[in-house]
C-alpha atoms as a PDB file:
ATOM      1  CA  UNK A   1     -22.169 -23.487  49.337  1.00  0.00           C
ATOM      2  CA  UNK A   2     -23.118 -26.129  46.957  1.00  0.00           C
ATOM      3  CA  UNK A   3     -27.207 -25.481  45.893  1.00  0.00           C
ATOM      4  CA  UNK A   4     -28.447 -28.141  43.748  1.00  0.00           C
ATOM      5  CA  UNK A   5     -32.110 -27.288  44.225  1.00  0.00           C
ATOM      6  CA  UNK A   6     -32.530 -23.190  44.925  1.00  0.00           C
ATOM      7  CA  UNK A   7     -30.804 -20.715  42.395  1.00  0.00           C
ATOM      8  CA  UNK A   8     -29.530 -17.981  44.125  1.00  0.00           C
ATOM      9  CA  UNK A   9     -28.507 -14.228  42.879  1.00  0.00           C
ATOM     10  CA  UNK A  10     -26.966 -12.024  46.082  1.00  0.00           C
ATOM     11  CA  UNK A  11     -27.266  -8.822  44.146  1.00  0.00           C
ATOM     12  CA  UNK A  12     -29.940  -9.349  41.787  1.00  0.00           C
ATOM     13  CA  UNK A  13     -30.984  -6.038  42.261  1.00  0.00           C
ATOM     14  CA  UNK A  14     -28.559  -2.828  44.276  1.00  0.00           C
ATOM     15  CA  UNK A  15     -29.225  -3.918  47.838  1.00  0.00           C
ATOM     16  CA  UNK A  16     -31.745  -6.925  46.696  1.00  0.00           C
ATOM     17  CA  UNK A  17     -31.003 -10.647  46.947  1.00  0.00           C
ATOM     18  CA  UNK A  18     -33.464 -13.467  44.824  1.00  0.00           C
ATOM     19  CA  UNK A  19     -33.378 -16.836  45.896  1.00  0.00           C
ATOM     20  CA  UNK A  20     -35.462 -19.137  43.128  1.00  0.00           C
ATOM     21  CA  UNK A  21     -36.885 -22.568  44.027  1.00  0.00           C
ATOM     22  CA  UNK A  22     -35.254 -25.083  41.008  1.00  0.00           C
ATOM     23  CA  UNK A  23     -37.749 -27.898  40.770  1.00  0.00           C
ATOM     24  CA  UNK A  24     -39.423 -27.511  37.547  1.00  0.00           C
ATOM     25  CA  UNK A  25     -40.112 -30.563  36.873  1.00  0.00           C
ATOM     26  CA  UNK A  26     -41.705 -31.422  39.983  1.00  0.00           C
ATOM     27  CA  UNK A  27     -43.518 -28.032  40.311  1.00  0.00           C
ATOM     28  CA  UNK A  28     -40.644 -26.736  43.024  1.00  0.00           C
ATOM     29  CA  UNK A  29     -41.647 -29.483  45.747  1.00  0.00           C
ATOM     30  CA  UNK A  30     -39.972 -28.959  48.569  1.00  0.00           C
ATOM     31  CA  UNK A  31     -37.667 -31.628  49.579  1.00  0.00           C
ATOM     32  CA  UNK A  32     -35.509 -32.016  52.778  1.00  0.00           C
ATOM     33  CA  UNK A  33     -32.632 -30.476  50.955  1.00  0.00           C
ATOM     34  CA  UNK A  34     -33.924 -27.589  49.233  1.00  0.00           C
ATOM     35  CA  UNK A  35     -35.568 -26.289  52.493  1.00  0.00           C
ATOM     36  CA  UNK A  36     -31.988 -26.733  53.973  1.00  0.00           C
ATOM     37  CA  UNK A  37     -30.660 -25.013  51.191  1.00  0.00           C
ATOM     38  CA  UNK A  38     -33.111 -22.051  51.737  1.00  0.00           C
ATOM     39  CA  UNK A  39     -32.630 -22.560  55.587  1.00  0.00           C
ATOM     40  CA  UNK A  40     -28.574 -22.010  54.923  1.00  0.00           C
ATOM     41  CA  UNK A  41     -28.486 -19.182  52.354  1.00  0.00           C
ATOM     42  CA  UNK A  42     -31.389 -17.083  54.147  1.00  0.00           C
ATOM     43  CA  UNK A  43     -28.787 -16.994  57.382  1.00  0.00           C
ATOM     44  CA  UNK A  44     -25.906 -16.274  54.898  1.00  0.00           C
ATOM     45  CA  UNK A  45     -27.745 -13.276  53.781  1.00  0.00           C
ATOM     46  CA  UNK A  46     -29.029 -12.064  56.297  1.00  0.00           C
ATOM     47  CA  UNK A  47     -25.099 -11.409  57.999  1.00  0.00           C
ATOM     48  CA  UNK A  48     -24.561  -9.975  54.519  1.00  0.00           C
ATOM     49  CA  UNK A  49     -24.770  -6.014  55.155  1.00  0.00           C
ATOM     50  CA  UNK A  50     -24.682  -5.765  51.066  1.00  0.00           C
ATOM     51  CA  UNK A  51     -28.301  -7.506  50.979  1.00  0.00           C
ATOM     52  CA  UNK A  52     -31.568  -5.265  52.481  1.00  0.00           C
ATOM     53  CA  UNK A  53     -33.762  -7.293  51.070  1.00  0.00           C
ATOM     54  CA  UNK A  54     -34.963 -10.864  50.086  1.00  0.00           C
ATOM     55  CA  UNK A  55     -37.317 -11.902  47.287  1.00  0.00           C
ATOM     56  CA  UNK A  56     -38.196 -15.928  47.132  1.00  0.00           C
ATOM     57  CA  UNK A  57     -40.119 -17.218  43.888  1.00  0.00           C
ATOM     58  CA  UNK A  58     -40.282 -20.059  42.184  1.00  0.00           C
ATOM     59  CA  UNK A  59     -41.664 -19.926  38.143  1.00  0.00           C
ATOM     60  CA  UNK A  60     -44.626 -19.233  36.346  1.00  0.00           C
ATOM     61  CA  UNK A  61     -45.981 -22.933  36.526  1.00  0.00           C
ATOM     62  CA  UNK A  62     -45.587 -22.905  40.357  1.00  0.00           C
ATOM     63  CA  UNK A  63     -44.163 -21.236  43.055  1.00  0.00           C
ATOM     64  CA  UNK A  64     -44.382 -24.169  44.694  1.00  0.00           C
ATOM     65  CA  UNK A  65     -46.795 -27.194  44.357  1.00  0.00           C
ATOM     66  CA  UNK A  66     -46.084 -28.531  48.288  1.00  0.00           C
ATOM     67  CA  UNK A  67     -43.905 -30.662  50.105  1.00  0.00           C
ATOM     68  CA  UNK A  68     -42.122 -34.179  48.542  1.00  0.00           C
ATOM     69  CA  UNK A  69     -45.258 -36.528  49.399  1.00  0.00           C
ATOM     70  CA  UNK A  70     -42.535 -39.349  48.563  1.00  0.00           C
ATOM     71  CA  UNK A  71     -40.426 -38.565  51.053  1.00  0.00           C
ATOM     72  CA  UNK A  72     -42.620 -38.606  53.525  1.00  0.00           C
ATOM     73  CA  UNK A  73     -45.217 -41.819  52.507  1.00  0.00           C
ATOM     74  CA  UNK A  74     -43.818 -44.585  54.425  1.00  0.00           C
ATOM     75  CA  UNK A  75     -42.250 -42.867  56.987  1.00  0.00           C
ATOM     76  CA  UNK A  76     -43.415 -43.760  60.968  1.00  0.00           C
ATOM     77  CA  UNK A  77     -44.485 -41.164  63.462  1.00  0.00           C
ATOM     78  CA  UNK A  78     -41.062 -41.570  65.205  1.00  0.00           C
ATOM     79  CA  UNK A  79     -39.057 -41.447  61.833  1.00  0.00           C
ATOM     80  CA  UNK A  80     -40.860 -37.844  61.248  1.00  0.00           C
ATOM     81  CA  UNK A  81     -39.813 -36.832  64.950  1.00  0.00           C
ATOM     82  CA  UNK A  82     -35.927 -37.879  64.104  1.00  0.00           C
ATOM     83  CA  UNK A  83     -36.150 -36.154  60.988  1.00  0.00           C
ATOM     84  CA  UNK A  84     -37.493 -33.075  62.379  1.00  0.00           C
ATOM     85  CA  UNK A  85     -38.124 -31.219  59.312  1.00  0.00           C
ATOM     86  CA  UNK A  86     -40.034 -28.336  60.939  1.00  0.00           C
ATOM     87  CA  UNK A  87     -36.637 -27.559  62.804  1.00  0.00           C
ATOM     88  CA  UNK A  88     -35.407 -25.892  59.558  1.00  0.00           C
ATOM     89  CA  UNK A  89     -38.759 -24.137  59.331  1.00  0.00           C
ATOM     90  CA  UNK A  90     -38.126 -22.477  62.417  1.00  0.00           C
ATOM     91  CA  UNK A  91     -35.240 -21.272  61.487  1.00  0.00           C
ATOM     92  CA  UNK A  92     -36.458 -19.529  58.379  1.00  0.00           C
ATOM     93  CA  UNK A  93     -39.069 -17.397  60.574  1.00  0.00           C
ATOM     94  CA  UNK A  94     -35.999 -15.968  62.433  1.00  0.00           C
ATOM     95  CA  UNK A  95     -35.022 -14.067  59.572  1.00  0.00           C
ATOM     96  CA  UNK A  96     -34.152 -10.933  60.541  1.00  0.00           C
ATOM     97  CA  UNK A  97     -33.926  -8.896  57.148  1.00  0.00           C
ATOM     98  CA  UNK A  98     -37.640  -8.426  54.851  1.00  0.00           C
ATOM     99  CA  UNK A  99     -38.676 -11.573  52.960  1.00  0.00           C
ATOM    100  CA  UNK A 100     -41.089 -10.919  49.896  1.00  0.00           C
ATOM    101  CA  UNK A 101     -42.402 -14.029  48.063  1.00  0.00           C
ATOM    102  CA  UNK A 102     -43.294 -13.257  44.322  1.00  0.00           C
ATOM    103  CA  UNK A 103     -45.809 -16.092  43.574  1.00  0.00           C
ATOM    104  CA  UNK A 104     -47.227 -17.564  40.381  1.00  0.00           C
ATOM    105  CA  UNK A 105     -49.150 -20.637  39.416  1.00  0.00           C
ATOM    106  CA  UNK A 106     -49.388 -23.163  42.670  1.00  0.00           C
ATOM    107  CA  UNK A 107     -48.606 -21.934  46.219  1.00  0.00           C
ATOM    108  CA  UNK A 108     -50.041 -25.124  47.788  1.00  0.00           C
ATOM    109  CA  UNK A 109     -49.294 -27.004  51.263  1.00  0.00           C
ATOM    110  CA  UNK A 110     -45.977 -26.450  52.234  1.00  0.00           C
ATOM    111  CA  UNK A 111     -45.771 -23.699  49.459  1.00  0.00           C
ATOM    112  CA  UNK A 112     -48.391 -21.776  50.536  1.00  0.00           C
ATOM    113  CA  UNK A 113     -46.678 -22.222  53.963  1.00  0.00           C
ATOM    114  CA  UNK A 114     -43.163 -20.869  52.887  1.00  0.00           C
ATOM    115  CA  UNK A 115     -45.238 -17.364  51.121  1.00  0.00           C
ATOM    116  CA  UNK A 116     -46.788 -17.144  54.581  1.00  0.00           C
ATOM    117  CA  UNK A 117     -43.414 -17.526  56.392  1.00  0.00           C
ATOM    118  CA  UNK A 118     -42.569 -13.992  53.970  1.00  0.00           C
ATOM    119  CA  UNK A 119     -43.711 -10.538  55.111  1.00  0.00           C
ATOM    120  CA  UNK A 120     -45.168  -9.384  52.095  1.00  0.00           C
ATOM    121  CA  UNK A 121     -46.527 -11.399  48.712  1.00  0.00           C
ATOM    122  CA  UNK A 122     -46.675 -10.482  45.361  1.00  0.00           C
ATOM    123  CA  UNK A 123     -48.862 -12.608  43.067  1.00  0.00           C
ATOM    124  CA  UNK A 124     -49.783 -12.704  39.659  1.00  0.00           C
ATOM    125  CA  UNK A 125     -53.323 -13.541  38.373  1.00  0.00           C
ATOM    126  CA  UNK A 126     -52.696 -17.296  38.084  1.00  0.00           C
ATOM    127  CA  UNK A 127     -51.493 -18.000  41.570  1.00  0.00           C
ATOM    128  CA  UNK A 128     -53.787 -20.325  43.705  1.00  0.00           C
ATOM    129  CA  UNK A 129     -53.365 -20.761  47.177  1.00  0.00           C
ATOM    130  CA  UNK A 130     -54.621 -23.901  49.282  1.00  0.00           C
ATOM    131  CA  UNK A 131     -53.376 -26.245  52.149  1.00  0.00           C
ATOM    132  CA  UNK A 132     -54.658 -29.808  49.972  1.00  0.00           C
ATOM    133  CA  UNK A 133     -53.093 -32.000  52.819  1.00  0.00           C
ATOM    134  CA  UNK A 134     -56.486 -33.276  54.072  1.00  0.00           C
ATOM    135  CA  UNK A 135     -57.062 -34.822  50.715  1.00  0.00           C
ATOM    136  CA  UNK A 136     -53.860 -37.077  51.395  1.00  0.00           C
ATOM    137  CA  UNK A 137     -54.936 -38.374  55.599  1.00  0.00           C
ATOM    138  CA  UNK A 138     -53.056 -35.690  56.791  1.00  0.00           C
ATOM    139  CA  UNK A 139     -52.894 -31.622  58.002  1.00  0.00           C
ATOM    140  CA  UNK A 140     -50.758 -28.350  57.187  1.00  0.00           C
ATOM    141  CA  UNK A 141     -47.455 -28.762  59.603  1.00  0.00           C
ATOM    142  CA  UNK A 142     -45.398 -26.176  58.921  1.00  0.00           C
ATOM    143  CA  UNK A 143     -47.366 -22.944  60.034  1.00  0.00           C
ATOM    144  CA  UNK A 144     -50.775 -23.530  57.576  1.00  0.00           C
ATOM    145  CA  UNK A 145     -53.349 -23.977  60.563  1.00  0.00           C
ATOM    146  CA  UNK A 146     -51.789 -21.219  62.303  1.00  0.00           C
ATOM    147  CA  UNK A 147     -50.613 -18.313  59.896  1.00  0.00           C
ATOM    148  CA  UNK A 148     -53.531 -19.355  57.823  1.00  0.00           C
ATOM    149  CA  UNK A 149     -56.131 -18.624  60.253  1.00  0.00           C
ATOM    150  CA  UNK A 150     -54.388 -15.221  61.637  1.00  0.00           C
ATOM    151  CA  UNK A 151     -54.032 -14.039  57.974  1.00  0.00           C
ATOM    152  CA  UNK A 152     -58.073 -14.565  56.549  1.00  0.00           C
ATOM    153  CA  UNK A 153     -59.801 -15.594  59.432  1.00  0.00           C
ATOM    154  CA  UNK A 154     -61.347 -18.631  61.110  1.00  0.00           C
ATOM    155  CA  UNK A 155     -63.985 -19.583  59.056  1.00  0.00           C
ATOM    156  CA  UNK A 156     -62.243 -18.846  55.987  1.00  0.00           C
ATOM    157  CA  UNK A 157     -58.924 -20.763  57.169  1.00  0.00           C
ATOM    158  CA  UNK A 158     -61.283 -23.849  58.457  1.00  0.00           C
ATOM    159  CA  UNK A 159     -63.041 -24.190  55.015  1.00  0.00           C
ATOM    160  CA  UNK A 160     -59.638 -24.657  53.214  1.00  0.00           C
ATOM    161  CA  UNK A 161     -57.945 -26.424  55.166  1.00  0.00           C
ATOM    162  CA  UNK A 162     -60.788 -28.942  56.162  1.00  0.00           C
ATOM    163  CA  UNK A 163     -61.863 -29.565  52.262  1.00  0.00           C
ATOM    164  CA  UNK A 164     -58.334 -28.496  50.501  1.00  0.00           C
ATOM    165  CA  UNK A 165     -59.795 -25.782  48.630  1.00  0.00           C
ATOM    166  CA  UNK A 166     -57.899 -23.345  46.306  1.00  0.00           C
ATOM    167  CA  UNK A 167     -58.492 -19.958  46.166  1.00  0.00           C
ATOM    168  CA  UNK A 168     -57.478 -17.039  43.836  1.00  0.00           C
ATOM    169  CA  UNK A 169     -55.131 -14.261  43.657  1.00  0.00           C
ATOM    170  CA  UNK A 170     -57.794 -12.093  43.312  1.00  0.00           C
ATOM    171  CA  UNK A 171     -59.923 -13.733  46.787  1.00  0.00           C
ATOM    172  CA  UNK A 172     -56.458 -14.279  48.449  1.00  0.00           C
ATOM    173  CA  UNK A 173     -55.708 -10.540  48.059  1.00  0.00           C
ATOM    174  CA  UNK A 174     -59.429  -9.964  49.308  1.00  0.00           C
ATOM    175  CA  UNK A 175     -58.701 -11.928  52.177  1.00  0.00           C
ATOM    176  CA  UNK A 176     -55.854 -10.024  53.725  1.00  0.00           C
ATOM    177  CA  UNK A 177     -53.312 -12.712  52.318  1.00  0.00           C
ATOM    178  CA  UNK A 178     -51.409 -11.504  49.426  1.00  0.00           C
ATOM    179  CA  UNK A 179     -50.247  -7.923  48.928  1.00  0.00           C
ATOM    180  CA  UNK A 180     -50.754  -7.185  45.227  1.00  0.00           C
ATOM    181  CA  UNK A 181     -52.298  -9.382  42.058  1.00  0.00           C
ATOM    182  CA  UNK A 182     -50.603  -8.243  38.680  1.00  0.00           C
ATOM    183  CA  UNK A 183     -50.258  -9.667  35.229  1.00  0.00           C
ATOM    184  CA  UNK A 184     -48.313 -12.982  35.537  1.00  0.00           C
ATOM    185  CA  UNK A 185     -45.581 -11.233  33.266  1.00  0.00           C
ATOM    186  CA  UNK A 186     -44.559  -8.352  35.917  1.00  0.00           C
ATOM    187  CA  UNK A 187     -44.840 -10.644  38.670  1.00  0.00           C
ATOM    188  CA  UNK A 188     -41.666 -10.594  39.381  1.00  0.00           C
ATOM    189  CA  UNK A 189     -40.851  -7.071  38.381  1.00  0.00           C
ATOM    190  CA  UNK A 190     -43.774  -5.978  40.708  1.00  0.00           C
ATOM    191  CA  UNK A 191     -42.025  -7.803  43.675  1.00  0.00           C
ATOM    192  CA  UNK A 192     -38.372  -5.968  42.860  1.00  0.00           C
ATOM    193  CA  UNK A 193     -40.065  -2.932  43.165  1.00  0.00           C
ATOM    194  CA  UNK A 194     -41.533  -3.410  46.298  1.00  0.00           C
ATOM    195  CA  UNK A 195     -38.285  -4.562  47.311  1.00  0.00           C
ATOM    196  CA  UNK A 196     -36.539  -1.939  45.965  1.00  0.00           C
ATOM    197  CA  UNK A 197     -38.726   0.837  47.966  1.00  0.00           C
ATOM    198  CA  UNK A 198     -38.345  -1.227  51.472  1.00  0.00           C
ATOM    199  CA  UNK A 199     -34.231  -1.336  50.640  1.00  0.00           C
ATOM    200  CA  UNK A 200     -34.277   2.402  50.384  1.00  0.00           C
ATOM    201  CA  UNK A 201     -35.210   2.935  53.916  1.00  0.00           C
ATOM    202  CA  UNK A 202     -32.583   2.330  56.640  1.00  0.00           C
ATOM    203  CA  UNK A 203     -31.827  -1.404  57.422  1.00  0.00           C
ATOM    204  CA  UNK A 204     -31.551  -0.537  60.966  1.00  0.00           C
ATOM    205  CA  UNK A 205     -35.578   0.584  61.242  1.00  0.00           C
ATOM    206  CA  UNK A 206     -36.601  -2.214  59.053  1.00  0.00           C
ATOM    207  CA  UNK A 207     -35.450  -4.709  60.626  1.00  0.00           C
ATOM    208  CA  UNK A 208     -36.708  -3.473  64.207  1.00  0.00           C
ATOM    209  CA  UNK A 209     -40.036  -2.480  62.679  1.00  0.00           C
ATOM    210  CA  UNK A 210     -40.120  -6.165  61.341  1.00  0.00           C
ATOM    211  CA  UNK A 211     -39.695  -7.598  64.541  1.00  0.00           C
ATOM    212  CA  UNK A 212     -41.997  -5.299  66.286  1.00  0.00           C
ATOM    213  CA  UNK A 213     -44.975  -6.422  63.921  1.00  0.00           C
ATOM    214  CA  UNK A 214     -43.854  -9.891  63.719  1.00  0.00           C
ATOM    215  CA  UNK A 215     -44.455  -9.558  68.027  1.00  0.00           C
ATOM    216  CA  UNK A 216     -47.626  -8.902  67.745  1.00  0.00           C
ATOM    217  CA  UNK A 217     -49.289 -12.033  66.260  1.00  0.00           C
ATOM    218  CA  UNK A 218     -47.530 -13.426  69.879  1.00  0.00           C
ATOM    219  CA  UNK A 219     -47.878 -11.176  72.811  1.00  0.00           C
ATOM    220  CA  UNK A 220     -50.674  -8.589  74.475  1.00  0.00           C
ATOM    221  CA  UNK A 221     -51.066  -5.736  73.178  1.00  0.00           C
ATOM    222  CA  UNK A 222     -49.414  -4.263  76.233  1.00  0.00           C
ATOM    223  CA  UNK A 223     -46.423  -6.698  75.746  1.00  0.00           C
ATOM    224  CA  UNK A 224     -46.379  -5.544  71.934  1.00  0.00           C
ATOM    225  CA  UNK A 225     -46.359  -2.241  72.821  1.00  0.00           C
ATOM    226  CA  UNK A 226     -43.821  -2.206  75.279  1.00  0.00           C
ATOM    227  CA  UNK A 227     -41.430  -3.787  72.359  1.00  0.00           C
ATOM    228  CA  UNK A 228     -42.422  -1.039  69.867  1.00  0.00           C
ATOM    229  CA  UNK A 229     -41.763   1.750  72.120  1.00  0.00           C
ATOM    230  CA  UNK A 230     -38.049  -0.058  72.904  1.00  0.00           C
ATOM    231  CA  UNK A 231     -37.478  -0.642  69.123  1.00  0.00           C
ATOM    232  CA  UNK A 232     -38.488   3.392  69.111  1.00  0.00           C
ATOM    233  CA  UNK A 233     -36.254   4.291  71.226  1.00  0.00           C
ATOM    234  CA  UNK A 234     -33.300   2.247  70.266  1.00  0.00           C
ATOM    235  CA  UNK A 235     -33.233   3.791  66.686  1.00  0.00           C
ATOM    236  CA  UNK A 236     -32.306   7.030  68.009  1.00  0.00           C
ATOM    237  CA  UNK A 237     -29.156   5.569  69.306  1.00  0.00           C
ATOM    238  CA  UNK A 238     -28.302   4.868  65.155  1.00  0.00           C
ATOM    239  CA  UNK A 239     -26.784   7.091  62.741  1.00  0.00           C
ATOM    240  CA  UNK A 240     -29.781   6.568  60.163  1.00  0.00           C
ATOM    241  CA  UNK A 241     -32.119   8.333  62.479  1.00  0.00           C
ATOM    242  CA  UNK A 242     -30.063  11.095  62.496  1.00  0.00           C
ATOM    243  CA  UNK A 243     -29.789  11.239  58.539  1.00  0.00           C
ATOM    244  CA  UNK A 244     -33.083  10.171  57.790  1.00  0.00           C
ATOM    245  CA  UNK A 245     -34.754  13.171  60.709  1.00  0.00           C
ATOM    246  CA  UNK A 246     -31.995  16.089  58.953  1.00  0.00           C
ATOM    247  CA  UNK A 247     -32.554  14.877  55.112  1.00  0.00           C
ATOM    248  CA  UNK A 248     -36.296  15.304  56.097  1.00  0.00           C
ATOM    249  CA  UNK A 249     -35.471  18.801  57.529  1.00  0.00           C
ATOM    250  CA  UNK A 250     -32.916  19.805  54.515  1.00  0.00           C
ATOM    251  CA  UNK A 251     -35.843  18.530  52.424  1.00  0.00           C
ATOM    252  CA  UNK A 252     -33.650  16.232  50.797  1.00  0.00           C
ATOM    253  CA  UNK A 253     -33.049  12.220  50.143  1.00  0.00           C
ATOM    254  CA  UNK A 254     -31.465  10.441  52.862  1.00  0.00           C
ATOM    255  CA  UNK A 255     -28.479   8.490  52.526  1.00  0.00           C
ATOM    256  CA  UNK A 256     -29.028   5.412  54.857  1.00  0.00           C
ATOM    257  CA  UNK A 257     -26.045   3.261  55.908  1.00  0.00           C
ATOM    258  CA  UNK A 258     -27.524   0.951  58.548  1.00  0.00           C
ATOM    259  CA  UNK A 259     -25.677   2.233  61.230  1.00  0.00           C
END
């Protein structure tokens, strides 16, 4: 695959891929191509048994700044629908395998968007988070309204996205946003060990557990439940559970083989 606008290291890490956003000079906005390049090499590693888990970042300056406003300033309402840019979007949310964004500087519009798409952040103390798009006539498309609002709250989520406010590391962590807020020189570091201790459990239960929280923010909890207790269930049928259930007998480490 030919990436002209992500970098992208399959075994940065044992077990940990890092894709990087390659934009510097226009703070890592994301074009039409560079979310199709993270669109195509998030599906190639998640079929790649090598990779457990998935770190996106961008650099210290930004993670990234939002989308390419000029791409998008003269289009028509029925150019956007033919382009149909959130299509890509959707398929980064099916991601089966942990995604853990590792955020500095601006995480703003569609940036703050693609840390939200992730199931865990990392931040250093410079980060700001925000969903500006009022401030240009328009409104968060790719998830802000929505994840937003689940993630901090109504009144919280309506105040920045209704005046583009920025907030913190510090009040984005306070929020329920962001994981962690370190020094903006472990930022990355920080992130690779988180990933590092979610690769060390089985890939089998981490990706069912995934899904089983991911179910929640769209079912009952009846429905969500239900799902859980299958996911439960199913695990037993693995060779991981019976590893991980006799290492924790033998009082040992298990060896996990996502099988």
């Amino acid at each position: 695959m030919s990436l002209e606008f992500i970098k992208v290291d399959k075994q940065y890490e044992e077990h940990i891929a890092l894709i990087q956003l390659n934009r510097p000079k226009e703070l890592n906005a994301l074009n039409l191509q560079l979310m199709g390049e993270i669109r195509d090499t998030l599906k190639e590693l998640d079929s790649d048994d090598s990779v457990r888990a998935i770190i996106i970042t961008g650099n210290e300056k930004a993670f990234a700044a939002g989308a390419d406003i000029k791409q998008m300033a003269g289009k028509t309402a029925i150019d956007m629908l033919n382009i149909d840019q959130f299509s890509t979007w959707d398929q980064i949310k099916k991601t089966k395998k942990p995604l853990i964004a590792a955020v500095s500087g601006f995480a703003l519009g569609g940036g703050c968007e693609l840390c939200m798409h992730c199931d865990m952040i990392v931040a250093s103390e410079t980060a700001k988070f925000g969903q500006p798009e009022i401030k240009i006539g328009v409104m968060p498309g790719a998830g802000g309204t929505q994840r937003l609002t689940k993630a901090i709250g109504k009144v919280k989520a309506m105040e920045m996205v209704l005046t583009g406010k920025f907030i913190s590391a510090e009040e984005a962590q306070g929020a329920g946003l962001i994981n962690k807020v370190v020094p903006v020189d472990v930022y990355l570091s920080e992130a690779v060990k988180l990933a590092k201790e979610v690769a060390s459990m089985s890939p089998v239960a981490v990706k069912l557990a995934k899904e089983a929280v991911l179910e929640s923010f769209n079912t009952s909890l009846d429905e969500g439940l239900v799902l859980e207790r299958k996911n439960f269930y199913l695990l037993f049928a693995g060779e991981d559970q019976k590893e991980g259930m006799q290492a924790f007998i033998e009082k040992r480490k298990p060896n996990f083989k996502g099988k």
